[in-house]
Protein backbone atom coordinates (compact mmCIF):
# COMPACT_ATOMS: atom_id res chain seq x y z
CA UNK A 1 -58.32 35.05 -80.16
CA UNK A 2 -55.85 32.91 -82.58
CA UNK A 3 -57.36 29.44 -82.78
CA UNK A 4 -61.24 28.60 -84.09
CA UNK A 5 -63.63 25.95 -83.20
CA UNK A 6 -62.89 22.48 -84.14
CA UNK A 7 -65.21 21.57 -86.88
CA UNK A 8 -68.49 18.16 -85.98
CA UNK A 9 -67.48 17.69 -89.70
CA UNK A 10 -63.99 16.95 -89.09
CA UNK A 11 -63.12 19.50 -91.62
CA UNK A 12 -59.82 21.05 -92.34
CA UNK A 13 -60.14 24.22 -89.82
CA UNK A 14 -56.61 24.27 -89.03
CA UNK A 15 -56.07 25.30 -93.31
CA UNK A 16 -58.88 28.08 -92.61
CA UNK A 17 -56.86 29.51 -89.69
CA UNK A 18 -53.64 29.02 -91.48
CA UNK A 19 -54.75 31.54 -93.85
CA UNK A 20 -54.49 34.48 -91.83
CA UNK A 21 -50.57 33.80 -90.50
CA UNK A 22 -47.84 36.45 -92.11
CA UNK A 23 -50.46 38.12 -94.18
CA UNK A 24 -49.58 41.53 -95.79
CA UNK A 25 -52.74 42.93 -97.54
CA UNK A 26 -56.12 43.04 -96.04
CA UNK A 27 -57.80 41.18 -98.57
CA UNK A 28 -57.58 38.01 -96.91
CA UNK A 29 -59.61 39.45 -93.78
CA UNK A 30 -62.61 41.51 -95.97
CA UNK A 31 -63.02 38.89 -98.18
CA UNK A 32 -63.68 36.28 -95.16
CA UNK A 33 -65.86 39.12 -93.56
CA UNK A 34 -67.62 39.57 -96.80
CA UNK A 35 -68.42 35.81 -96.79
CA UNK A 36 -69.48 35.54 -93.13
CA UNK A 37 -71.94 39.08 -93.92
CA UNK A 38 -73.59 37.19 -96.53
CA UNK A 39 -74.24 34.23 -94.87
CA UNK A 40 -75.49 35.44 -91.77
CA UNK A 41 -77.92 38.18 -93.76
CA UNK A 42 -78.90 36.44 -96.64
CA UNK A 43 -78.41 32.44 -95.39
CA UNK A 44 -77.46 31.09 -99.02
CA UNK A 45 -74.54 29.22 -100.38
CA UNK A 46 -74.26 30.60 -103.49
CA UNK A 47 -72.81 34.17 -103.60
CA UNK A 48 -72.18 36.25 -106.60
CA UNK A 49 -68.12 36.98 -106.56
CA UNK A 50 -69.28 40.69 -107.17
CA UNK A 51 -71.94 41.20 -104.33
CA UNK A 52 -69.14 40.12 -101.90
CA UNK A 53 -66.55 42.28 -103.57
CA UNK A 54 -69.26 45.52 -103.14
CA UNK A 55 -69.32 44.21 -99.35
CA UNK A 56 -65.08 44.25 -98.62
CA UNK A 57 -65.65 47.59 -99.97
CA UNK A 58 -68.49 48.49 -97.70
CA UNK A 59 -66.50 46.87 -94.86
CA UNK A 60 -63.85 48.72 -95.27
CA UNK A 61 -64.80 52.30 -95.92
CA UNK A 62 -64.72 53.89 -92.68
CA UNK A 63 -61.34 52.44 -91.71
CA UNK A 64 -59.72 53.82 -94.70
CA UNK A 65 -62.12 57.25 -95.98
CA UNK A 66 -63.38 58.38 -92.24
CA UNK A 67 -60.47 57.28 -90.25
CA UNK A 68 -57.82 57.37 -92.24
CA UNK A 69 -56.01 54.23 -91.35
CA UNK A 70 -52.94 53.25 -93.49
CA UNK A 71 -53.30 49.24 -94.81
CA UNK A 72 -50.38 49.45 -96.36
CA UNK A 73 -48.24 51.35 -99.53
CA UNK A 74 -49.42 47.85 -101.44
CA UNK A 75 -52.87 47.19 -100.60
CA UNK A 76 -54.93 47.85 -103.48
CA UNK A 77 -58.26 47.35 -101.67
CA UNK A 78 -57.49 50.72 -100.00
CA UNK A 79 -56.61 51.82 -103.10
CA UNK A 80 -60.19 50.87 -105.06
CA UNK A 81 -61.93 52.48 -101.65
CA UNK A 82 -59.69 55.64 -101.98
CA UNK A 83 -60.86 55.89 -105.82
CA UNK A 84 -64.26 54.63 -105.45
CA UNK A 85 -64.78 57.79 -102.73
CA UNK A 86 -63.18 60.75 -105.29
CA UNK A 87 -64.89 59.38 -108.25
CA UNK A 88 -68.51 59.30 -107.12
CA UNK A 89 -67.72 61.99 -104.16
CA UNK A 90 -69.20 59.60 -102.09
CA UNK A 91 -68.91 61.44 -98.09
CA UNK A 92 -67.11 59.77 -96.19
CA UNK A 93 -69.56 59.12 -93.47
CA UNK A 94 -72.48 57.38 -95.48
CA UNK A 95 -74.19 54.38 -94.75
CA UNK A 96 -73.63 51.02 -96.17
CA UNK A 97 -76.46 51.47 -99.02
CA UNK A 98 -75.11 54.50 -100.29
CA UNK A 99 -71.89 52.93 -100.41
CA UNK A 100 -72.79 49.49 -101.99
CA UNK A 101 -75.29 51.91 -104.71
CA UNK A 102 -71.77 54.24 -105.59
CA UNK A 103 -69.89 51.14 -106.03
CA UNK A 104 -72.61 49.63 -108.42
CA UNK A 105 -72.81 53.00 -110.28
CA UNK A 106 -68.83 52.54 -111.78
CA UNK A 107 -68.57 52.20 -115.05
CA UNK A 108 -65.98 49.97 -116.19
CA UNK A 109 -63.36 52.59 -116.96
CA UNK A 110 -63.40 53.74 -113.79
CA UNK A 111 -59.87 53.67 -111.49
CA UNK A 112 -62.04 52.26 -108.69
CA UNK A 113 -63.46 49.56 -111.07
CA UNK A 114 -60.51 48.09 -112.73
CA UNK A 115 -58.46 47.83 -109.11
CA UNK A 116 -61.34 45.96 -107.68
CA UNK A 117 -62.06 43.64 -111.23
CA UNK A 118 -58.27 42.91 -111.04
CA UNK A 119 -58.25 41.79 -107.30
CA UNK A 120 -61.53 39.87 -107.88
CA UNK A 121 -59.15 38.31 -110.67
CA UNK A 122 -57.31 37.11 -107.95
CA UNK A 123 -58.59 36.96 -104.33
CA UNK A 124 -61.17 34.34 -104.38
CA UNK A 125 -58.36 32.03 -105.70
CA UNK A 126 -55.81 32.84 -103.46
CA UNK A 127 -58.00 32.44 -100.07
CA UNK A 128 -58.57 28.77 -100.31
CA UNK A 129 -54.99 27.96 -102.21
CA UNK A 130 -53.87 26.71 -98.44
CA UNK A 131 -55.72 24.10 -99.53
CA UNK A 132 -54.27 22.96 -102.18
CA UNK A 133 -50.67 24.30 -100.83
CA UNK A 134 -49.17 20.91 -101.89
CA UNK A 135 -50.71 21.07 -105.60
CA UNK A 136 -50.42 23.71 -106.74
CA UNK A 137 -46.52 24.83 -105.27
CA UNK A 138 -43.90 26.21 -108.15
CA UNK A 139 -46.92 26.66 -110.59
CA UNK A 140 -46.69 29.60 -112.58
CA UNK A 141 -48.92 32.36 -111.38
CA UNK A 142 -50.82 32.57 -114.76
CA UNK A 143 -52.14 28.85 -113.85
CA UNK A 144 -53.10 28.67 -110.24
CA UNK A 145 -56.61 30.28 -111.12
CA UNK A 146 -57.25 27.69 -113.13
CA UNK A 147 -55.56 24.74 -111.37
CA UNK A 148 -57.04 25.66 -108.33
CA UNK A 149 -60.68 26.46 -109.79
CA UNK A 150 -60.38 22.48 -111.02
CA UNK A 151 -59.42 21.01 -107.42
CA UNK A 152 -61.66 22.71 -105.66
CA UNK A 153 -64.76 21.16 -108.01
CA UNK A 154 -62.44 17.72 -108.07
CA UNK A 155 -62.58 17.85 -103.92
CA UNK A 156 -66.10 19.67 -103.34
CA UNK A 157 -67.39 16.85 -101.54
CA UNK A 158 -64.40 15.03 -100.49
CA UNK A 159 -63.85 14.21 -97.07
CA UNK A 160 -61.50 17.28 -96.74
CA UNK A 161 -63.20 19.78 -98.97
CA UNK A 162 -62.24 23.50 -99.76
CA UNK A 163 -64.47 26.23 -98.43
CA UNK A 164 -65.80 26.52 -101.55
CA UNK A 165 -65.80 25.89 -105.32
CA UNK A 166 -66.53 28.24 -108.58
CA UNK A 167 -69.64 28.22 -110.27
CA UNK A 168 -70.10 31.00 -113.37
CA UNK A 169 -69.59 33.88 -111.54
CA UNK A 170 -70.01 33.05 -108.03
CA UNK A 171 -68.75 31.14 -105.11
CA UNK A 172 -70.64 28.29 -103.73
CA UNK A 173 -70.03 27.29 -100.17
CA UNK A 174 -69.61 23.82 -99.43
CA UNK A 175 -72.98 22.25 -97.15
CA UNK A 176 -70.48 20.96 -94.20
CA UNK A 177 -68.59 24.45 -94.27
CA UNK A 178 -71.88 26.55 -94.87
CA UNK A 179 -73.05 24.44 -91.42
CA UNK A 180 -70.26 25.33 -89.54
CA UNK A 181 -69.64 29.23 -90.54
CA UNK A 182 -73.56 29.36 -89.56
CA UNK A 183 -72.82 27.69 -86.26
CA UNK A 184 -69.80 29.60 -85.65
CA UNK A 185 -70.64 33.13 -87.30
CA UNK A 186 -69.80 35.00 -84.41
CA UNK A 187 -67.00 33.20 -83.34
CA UNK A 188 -65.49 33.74 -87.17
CA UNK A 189 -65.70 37.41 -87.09
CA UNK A 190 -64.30 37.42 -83.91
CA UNK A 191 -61.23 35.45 -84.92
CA UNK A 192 -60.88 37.64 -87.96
CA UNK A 193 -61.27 41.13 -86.62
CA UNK A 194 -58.91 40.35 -83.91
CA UNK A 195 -55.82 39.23 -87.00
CA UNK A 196 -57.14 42.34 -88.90
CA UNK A 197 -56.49 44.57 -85.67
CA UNK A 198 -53.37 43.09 -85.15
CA UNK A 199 -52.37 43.80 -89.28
CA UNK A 200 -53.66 47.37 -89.32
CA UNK A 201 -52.44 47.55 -86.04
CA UNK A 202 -48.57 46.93 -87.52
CA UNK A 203 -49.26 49.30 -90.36
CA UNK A 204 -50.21 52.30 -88.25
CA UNK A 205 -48.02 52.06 -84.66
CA UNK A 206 -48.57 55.15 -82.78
CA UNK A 207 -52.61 55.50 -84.11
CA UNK A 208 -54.82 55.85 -80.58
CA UNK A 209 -57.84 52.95 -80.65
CA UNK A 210 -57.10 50.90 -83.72
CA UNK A 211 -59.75 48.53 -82.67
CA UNK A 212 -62.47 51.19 -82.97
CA UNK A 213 -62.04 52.70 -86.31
CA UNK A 214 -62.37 49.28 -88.00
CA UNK A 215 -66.41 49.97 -88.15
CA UNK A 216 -68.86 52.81 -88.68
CA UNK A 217 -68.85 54.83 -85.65
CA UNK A 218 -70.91 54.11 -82.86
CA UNK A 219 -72.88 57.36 -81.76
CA UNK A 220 -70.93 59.94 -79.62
CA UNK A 221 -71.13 60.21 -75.37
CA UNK A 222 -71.18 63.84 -74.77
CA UNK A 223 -72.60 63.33 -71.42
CA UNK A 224 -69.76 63.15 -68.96
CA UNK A 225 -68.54 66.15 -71.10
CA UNK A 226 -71.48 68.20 -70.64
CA UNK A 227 -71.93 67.89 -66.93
CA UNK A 228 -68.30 68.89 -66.55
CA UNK A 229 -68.62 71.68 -68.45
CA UNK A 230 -72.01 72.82 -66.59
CA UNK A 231 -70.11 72.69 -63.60
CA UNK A 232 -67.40 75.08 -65.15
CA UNK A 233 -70.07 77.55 -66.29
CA UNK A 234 -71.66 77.88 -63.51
CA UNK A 235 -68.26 78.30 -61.18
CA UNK A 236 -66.54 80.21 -63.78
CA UNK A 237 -67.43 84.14 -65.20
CA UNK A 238 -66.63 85.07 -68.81
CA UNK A 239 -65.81 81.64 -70.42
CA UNK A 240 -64.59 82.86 -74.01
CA UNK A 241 -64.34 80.62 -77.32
CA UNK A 242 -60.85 79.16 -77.60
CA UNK A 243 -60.89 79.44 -81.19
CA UNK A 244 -62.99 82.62 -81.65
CA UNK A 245 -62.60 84.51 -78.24
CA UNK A 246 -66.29 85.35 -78.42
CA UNK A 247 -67.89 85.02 -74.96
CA UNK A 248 -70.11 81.65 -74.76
CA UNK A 249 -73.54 80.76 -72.73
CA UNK A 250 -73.74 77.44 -71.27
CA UNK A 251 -77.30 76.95 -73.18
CA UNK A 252 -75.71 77.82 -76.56
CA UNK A 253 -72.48 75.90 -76.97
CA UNK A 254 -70.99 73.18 -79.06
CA UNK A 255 -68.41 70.82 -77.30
CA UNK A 256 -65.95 69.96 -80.01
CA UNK A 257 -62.93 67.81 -79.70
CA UNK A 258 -59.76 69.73 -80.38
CA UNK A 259 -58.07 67.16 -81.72
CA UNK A 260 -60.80 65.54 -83.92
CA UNK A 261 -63.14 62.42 -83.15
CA UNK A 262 -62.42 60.35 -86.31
CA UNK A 263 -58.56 60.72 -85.10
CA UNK A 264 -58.78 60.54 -81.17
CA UNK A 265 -62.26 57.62 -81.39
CA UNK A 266 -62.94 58.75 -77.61
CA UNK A 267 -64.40 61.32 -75.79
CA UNK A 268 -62.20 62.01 -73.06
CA UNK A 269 -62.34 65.67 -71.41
CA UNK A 270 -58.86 66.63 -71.99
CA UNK A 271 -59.71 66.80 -75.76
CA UNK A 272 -63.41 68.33 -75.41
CA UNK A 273 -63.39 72.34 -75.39
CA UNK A 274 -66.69 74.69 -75.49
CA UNK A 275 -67.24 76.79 -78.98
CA UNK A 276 -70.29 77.76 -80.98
CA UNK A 277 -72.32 75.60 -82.92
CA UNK A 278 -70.79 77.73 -86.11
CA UNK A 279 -67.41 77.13 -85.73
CA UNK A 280 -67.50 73.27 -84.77
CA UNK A 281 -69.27 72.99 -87.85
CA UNK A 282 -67.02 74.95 -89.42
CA UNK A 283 -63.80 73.08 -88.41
CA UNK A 284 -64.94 69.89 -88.96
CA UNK A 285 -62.70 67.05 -88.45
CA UNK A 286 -59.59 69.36 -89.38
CA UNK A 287 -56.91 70.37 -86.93
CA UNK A 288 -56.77 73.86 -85.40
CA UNK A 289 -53.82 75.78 -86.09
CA UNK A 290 -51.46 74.90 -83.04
CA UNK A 291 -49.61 77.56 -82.43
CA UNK A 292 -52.35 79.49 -82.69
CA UNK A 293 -55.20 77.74 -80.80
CA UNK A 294 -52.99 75.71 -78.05
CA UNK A 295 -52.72 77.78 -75.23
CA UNK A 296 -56.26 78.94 -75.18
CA UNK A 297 -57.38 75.46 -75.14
CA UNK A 298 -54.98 74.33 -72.32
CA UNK A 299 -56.02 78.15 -70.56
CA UNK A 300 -59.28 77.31 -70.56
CA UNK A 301 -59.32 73.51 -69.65
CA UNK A 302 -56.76 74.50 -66.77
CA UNK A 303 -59.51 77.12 -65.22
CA UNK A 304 -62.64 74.86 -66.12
CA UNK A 305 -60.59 71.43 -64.21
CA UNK A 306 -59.67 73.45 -61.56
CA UNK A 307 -63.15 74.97 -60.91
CA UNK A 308 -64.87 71.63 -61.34
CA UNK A 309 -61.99 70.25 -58.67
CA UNK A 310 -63.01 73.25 -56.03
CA UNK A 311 -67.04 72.31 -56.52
CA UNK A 312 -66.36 68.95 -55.23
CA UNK A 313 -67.12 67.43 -58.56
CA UNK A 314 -63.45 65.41 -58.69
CA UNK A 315 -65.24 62.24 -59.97
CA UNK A 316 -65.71 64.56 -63.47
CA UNK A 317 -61.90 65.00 -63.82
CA UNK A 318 -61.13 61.49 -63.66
CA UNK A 319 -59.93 61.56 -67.19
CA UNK A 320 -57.38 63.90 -66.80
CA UNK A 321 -56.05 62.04 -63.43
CA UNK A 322 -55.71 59.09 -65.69
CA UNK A 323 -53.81 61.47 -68.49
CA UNK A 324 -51.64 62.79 -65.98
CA UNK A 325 -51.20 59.30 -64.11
CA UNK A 326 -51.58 60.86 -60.61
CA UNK A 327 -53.21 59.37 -57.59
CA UNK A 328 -55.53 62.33 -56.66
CA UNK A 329 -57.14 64.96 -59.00
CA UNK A 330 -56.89 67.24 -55.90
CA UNK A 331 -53.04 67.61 -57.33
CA UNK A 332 -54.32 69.58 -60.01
CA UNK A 333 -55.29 72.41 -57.28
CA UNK A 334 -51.35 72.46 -56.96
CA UNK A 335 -49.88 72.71 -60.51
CA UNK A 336 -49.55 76.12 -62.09
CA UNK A 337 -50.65 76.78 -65.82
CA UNK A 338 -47.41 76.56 -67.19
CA UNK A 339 -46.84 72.96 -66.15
CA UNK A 340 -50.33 71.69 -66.72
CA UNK A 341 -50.00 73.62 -70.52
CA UNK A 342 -46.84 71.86 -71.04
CA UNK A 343 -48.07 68.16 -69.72
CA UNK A 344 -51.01 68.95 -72.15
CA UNK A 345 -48.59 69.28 -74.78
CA UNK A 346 -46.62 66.74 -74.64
CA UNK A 347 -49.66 64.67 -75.14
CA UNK A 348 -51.33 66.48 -77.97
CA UNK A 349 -48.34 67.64 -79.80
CA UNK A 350 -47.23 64.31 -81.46
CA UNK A 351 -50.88 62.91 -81.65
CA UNK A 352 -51.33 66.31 -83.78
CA UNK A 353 -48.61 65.47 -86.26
CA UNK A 354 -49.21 61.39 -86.00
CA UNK A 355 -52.66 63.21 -87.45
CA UNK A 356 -51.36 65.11 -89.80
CA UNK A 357 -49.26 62.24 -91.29
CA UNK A 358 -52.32 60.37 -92.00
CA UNK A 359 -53.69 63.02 -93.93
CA UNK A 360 -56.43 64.93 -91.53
CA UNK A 361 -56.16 68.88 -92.70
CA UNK A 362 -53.73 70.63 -90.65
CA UNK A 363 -53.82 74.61 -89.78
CA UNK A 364 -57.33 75.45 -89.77
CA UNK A 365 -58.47 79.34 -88.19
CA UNK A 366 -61.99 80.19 -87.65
């Protein structure tokens, strides 16, 4: 989605969408988000420049702290969430109110306090200077706060007006732009998550399902998983732990995803192995020791696929088919360990160190 609703108003859209072209840090995109969170919760023009810095941070939390998605070597909004995370050892899977109530609890000394004062220093400025591209070119940069603080009150309620204009400490939305972000809320975000995919997208290449690991995680669907591997205990004797070797029961076990959810996002069965409710909590969202842990994990998914294949239950393998990119999952029944354990692999191999490059803890043992 690249272009926006033209505006009843006849104002400037093409300026707002302008904005987002050859950005490279993410402020642009949270701050916007920040803006259309506020207006669609809270329905008020006026916004306090610190309530909507508290929400880029909010907004961007899991990306960076759960998921571990790179914005960037200079973004310094990663860097204040980063900081804001070690200094009040805020987890990184809490809700938005514990998040916003850390980031209110800083005290002004604090790493994760000065980086986001100093963008604050700077962002609201710089997201409507498109509108003033003309006015305030070959400034210096100590002036365009200022320069552009006094055209946007000059041209609040011109025919063309800017977004927004300063007041004290806040922003306060123009009516005919308040109007049409209201009218076109959804349509905004939709507009700006799709250029923020496409920027975090650039920043981390090889990362599996960019798109979802730009929220809070939605809850997990264990269900295909657990009738596949129902099917598997009940064809199969002696199914053992991959991690511990201890034998398992069917009523007692813990499906955890070898390589973990907040890398992967998905719960396809290739990645989903059987263990005890112990050591999935134990290994977290670390990554098993590979050399030790790989081939009983491909052993056992091997022996459960092809004993869900003999039951007649081929609809459940349908994620490895799509993995393997065959035409029948009745092709499984003819591949031998070693080439299924080396397929495997070469699929889990690189995502492993693509994983370990963005800083999930490698080599764990039970």
């Amino acid at each position: 989605m690249q272009s926006l609703p033209e505006s009843d108003a006849a104002l400037p859209v093409q300026v707002l969408a302008g904005g987002f072209r050859n950005v490279t840090n993410s402020y642009k995109f949270y701050w916007f988000l920040a803006i259309l969170e506020h207006v669609s919760k809270f329905h008020t023009p006026k916004i306090a420049i610190n309530d909507l810095a508290a929400e880029m941070v909010v907004l961007a939390w899991y990306p960076i702290n759960y998921f571990n998605l790179s914005f960037g070597k200079q973004d310094k909004l990663s860097d204040a969430v980063k900081s804001l995370r070690t200094e009040t050892n805020t987890e990184s899977n809490s809700d938005s109110e514990r998040i916003r109530a850390a980031f209110k609890s800083l005290n002004q000394s604090s790493n994760a306090h000065k980086i986001v004062t100093e963008r604050t220093r700077y962002v609201p400025y710089r997201f409507v200077r498109p509108w003033f591209a003309e006015e305030t070119r070959g400034l210096p940069d100590q002036q365009i706060n200022t320069r552009i603080q006094e055209l946007c009150k000059r041209d609040f309620h011109s025919q063309s007006p800017p977004m927004y204009r300063f007041v004290d400490d806040s922003i306060e939305i123009n009516t005919r732009w308040f109007e049409y972000l209201n009218k076109n809320i959804s349509i905004l975000r939709h507009f700006s998550f799709w250029n923020l995919v496409v920027y975090v997208q650039a920043n981390n290449p090889n990362v599996p399902n960019v798109p979802g690991k730009l929220f809070a995680p939605s809850e997990r669907d264990l269900k295909e998983a657990r009738a596949f591997w129902n099917v598997a205990f009940t064809e199969l004797r002696n199914i053992a732990c991959p991690y511990s070797n201890l034998p398992l029961s069917v009523n007692e076990i813990s499906l955890d995803h070898f390589l973990p959810w907040s890398f992967t996002a998905h719960d396809l069965l290739w990645n989903i192995v059987p263990t005890t409710k112990q050591i999935n909590s134990s290994k977290g969202d670390r990554l098993p020791k590979l050399d030790r842990y790989f081939h009983p994990y491909a052993h056992l998914q091997y022996q459960a696929l092809q004993s869900v294949i003999r039951k007649g239950k081929a609809g459940l393998a349908e994620d490895f088919v799509m993995l393997w990119k065959i035409d029948d999952a009745k092709r499984f029944l003819e591949m031998d360990l070693l080439t299924f354990s080396k397929s495997l692999r070469d699929v889990v191999s690189p995502q492993y160190e693509i994983a370990r490059n963005m800083g999930f803890v490698a080599d764990w043992v039970a």
